[in-house]
Structures are given as C-alpha cells and as structure tokens.
PDB file of N, CA and C in Angstrom:
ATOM      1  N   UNK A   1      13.210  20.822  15.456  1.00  0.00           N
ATOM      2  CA  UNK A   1      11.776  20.712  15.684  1.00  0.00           C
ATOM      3  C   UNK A   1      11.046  21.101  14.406  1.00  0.00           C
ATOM      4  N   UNK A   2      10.376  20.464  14.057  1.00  0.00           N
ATOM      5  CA  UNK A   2       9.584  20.853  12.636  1.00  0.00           C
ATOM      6  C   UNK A   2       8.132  21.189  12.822  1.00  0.00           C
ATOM      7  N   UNK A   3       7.382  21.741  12.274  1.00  0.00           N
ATOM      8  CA  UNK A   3       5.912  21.931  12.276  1.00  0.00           C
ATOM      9  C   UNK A   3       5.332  21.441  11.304  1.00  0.00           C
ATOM     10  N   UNK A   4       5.741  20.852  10.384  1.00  0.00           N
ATOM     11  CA  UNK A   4       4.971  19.833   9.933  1.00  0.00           C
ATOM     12  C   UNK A   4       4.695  18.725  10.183  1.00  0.00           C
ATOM     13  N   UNK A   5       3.420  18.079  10.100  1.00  0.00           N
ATOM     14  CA  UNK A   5       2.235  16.916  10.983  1.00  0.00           C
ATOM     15  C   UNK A   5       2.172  16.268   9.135  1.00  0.00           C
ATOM     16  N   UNK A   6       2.647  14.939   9.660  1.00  0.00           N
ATOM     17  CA  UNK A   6       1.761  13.555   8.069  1.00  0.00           C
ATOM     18  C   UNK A   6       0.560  13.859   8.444  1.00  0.00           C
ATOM     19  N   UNK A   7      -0.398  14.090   7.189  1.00  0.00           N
ATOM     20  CA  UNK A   7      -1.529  13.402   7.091  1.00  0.00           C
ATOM     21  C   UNK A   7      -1.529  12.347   6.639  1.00  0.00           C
ATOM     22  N   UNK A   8      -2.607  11.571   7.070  1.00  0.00           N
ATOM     23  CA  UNK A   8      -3.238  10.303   6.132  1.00  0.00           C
ATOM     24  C   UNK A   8      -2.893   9.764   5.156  1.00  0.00           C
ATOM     25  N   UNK A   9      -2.489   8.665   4.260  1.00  0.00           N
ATOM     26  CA  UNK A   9      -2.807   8.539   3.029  1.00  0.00           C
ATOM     27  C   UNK A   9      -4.519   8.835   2.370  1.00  0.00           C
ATOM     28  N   UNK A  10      -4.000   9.359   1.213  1.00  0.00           N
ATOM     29  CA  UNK A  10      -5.171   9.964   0.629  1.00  0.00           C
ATOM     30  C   UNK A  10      -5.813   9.325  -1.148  1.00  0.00           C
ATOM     31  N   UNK A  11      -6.674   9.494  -1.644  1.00  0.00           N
ATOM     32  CA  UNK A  11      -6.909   8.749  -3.183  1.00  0.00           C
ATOM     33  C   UNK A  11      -6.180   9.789  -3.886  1.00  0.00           C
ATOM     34  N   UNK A  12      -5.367  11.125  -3.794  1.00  0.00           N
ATOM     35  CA  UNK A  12      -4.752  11.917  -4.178  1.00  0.00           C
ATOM     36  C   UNK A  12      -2.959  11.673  -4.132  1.00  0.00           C
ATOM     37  N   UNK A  13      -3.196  10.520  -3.425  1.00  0.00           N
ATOM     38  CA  UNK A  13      -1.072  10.495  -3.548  1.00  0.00           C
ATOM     39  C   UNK A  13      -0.303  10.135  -5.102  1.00  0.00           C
ATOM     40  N   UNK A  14       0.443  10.453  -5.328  1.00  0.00           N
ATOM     41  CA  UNK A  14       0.783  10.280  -6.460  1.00  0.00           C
ATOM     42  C   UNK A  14       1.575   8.888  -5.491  1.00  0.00           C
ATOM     43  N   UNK A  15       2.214   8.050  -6.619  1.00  0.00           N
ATOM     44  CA  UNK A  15       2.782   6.608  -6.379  1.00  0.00           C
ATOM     45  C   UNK A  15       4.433   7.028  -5.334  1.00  0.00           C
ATOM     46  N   UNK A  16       4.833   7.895  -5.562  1.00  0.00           N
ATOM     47  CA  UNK A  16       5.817   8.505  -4.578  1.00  0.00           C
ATOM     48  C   UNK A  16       5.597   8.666  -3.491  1.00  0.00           C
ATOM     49  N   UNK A  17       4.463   9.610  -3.193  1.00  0.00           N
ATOM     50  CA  UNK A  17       4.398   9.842  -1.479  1.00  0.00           C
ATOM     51  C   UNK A  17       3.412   8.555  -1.098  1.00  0.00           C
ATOM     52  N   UNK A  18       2.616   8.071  -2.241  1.00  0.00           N
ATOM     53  CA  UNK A  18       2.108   6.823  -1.057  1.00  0.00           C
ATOM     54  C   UNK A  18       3.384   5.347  -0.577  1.00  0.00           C
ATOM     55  N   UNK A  19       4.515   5.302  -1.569  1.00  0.00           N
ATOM     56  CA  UNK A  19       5.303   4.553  -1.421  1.00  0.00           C
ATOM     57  C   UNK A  19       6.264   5.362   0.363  1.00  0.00           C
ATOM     58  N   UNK A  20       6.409   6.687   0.120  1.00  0.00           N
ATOM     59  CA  UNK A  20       7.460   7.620   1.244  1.00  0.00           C
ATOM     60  C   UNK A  20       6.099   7.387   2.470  1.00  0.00           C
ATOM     61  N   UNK A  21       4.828   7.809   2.177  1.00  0.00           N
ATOM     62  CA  UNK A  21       4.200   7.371   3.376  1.00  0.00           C
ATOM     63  C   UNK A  21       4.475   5.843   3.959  1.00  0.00           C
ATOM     64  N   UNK A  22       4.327   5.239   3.260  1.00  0.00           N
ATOM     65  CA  UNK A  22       4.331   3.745   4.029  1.00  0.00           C
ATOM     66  C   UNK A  22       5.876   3.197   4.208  1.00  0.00           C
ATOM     67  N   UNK A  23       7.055   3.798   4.072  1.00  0.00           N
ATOM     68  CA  UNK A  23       8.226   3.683   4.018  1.00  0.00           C
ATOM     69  C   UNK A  23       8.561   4.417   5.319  1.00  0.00           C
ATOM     70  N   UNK A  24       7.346   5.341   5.533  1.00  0.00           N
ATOM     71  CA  UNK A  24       7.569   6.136   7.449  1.00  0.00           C
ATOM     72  C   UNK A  24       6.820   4.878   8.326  1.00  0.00           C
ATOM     73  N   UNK A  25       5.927   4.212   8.029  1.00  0.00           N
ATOM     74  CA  UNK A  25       5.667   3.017   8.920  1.00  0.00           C
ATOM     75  C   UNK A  25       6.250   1.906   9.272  1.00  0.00           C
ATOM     76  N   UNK A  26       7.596   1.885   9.332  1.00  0.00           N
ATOM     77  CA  UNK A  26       8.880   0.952   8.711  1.00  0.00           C
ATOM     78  C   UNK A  26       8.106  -0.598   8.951  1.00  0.00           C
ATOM     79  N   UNK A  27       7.046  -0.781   7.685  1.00  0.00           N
ATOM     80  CA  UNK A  27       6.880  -2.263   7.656  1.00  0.00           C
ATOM     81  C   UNK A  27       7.211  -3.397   7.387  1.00  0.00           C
ATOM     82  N   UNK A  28       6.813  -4.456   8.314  1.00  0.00           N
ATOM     83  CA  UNK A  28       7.567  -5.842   8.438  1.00  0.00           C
ATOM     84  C   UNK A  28       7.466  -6.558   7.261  1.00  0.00           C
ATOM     85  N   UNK A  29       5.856  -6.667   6.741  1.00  0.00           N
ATOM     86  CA  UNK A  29       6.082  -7.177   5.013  1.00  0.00           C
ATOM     87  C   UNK A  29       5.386  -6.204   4.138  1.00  0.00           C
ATOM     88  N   UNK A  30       5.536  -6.274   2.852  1.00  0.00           N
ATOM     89  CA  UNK A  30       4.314  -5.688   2.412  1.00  0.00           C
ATOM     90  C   UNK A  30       3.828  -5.937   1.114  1.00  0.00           C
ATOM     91  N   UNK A  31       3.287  -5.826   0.362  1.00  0.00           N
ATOM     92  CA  UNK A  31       2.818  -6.222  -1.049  1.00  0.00           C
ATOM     93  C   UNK A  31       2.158  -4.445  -1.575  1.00  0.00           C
ATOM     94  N   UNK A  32       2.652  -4.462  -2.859  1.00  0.00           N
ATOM     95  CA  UNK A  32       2.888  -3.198  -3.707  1.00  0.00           C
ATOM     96  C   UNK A  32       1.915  -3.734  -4.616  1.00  0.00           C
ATOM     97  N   UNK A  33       0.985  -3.212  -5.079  1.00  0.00           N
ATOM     98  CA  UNK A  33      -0.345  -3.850  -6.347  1.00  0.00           C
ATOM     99  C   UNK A  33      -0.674  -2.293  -7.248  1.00  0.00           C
ATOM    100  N   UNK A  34      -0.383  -2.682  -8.400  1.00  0.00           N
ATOM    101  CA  UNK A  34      -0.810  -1.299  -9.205  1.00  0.00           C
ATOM    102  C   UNK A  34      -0.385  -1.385 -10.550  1.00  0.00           C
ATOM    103  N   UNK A  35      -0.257  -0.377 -11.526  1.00  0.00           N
ATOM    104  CA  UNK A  35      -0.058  -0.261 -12.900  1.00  0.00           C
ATOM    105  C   UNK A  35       0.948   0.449 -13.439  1.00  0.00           C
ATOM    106  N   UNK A  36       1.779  -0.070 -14.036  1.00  0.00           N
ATOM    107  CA  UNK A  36       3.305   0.619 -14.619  1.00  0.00           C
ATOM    108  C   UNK A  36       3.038   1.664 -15.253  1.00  0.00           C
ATOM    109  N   UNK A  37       3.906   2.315 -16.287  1.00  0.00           N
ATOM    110  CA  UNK A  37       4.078   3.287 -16.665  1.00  0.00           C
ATOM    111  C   UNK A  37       2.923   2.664 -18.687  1.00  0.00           C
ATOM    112  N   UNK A  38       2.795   1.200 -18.996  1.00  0.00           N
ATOM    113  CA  UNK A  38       2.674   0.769 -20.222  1.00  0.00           C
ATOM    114  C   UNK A  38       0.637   0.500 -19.760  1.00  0.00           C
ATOM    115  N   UNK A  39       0.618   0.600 -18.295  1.00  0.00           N
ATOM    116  CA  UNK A  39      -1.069   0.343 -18.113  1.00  0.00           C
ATOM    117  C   UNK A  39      -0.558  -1.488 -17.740  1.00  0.00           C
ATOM    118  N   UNK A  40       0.614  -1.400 -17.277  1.00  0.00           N
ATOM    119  CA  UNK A  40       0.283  -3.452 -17.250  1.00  0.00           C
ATOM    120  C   UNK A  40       0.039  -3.498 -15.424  1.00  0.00           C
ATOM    121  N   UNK A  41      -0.495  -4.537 -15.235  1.00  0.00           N
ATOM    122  CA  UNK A  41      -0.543  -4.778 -13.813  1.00  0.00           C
ATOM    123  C   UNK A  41       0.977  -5.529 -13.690  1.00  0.00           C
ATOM    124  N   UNK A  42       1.245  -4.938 -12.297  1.00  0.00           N
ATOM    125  CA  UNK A  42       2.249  -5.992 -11.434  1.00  0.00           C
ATOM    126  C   UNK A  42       1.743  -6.080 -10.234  1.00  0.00           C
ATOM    127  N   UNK A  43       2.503  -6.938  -9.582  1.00  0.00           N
ATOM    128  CA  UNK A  43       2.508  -6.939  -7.763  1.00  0.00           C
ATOM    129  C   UNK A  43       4.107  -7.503  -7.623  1.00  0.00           C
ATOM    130  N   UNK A  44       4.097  -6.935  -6.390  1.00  0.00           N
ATOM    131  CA  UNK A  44       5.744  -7.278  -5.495  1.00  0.00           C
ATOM    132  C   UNK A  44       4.966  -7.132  -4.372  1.00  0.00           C
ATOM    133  N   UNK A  45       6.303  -8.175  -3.780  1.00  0.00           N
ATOM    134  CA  UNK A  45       5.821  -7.983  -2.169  1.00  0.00           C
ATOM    135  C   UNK A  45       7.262  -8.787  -1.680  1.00  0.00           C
ATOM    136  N   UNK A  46       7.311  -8.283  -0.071  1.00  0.00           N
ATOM    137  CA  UNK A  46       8.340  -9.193   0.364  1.00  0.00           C
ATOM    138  C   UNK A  46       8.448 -10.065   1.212  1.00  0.00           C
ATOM    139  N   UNK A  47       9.247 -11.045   1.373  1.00  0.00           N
ATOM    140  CA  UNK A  47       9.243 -12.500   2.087  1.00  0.00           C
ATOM    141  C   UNK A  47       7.647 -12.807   2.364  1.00  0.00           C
ATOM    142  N   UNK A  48       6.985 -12.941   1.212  1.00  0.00           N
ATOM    143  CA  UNK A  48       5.522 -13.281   0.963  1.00  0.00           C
ATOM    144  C   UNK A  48       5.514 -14.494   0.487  1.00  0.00           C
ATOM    145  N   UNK A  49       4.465 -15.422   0.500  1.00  0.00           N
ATOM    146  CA  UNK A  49       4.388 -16.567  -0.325  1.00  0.00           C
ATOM    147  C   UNK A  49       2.801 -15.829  -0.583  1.00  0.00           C
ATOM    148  N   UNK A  50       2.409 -16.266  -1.644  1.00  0.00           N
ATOM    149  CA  UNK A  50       0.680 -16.360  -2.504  1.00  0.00           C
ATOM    150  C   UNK A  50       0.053 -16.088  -1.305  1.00  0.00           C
ATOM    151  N   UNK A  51      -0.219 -17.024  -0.893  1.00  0.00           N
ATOM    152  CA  UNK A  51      -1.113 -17.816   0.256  1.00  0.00           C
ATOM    153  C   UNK A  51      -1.123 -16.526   1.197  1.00  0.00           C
ATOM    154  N   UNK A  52      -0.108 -16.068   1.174  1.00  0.00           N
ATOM    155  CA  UNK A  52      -0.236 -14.947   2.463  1.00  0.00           C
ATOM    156  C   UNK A  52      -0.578 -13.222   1.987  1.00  0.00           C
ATOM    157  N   UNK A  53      -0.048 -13.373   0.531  1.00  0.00           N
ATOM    158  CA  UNK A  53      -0.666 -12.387  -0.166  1.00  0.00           C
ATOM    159  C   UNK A  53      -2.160 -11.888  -0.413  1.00  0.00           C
ATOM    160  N   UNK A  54      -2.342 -13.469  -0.667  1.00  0.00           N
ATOM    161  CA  UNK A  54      -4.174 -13.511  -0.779  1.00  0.00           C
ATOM    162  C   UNK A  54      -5.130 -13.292   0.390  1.00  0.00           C
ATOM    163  N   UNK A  55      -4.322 -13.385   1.813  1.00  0.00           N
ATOM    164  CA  UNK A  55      -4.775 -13.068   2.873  1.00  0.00           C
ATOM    165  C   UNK A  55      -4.878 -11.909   3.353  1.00  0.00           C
ATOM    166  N   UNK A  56      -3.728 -11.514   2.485  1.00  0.00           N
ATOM    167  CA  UNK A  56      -4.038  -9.427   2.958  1.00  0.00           C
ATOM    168  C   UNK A  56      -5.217  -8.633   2.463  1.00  0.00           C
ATOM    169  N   UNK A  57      -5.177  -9.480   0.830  1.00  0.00           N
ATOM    170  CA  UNK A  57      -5.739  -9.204  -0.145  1.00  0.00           C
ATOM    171  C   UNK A  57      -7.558  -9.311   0.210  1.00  0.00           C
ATOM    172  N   UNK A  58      -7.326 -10.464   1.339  1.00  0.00           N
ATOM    173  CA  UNK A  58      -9.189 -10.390   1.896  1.00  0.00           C
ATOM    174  C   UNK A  58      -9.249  -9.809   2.850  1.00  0.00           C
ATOM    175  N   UNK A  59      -8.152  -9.257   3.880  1.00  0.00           N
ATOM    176  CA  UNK A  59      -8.172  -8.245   4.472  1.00  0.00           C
ATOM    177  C   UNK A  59      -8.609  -7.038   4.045  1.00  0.00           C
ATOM    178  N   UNK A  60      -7.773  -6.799   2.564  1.00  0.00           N
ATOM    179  CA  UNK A  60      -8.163  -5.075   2.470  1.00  0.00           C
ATOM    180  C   UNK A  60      -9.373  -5.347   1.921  1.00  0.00           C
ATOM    181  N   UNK A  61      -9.967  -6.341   1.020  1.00  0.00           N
ATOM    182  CA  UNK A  61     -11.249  -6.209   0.734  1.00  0.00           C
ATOM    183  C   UNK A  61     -12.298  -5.440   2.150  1.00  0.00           C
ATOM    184  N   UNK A  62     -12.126  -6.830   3.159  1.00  0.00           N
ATOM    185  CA  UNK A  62     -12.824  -6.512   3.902  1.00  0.00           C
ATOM    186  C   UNK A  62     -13.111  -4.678   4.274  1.00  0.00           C
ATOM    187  N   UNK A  63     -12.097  -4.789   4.918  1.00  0.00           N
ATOM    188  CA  UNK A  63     -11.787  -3.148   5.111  1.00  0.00           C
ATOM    189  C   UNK A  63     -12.270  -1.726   4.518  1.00  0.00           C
ATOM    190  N   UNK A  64     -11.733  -2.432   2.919  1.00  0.00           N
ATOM    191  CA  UNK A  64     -12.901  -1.247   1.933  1.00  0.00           C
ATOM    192  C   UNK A  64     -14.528  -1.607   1.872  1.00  0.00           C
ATOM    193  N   UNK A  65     -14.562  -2.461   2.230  1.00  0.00           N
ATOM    194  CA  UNK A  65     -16.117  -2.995   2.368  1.00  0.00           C
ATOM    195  C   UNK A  65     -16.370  -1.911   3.723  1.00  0.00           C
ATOM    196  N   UNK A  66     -15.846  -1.888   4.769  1.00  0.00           N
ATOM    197  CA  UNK A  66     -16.246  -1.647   6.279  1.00  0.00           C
ATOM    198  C   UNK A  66     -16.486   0.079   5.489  1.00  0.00           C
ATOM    199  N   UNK A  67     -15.317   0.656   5.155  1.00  0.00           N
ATOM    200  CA  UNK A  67     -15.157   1.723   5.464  1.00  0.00           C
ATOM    201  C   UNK A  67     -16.554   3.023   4.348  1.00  0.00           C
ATOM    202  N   UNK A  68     -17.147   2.325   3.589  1.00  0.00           N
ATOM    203  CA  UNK A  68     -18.300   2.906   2.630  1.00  0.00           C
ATOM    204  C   UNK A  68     -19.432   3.135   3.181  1.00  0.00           C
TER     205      UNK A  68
END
C-alpha cells in the first residue's frame, strides 16, 4: 500500500516525469513534440499518419485556448 497520490502534469515537469506521467496512462497513440538537447525541434509519434497528427494538434490548440 503506498501513500503516495500522482499529481497532475504540471509546466514544471522536467521531460522525464512528463514522459513517466503519460507512460502511467498506458496510451493507445501518442505524438511527443519538443526540443533536443542542440535547441532543434522534433516530433515522434506512433502508428500516426500527418493527417491524424494534425488533428490532435487542433485538439490541443483548442484546449489551451479553453483552458486561459
């Protein structure tokens, strides 16, 4: 039995616990967007095509739009 409770993801996760947080939601796809260690952008994602990437991608817009 443990007493520790997850919080939230937070604008404070370092790239580890926000990767171990969302690795406890065992998700079906997902797309990874951010900046290496040189400042370059990448993205990964899995069994994604574009098309469906770009759809998340106006999802989370939306979302950060809702949530301000």
């Amino acid at each position: 039995m443990s007493n520790i409770s997850p919080f939230p993801a937070t604008a404070t996760f370092t790239p580890e616990q926000a990767l171990d947080s969302a690795r406890q939601l065992e998700p079906k796809d997902l797309i990874v967007i951010g900046y290496d260690s040189d400042d370059e952008f990448f993205v990964r994602s899995s069994r994604m095509d574009r098309k469906t990437a770009l759809w998340l991608c106006e999802l989370l817009k939306n979302y950060t739009m809702e949530c301000t």
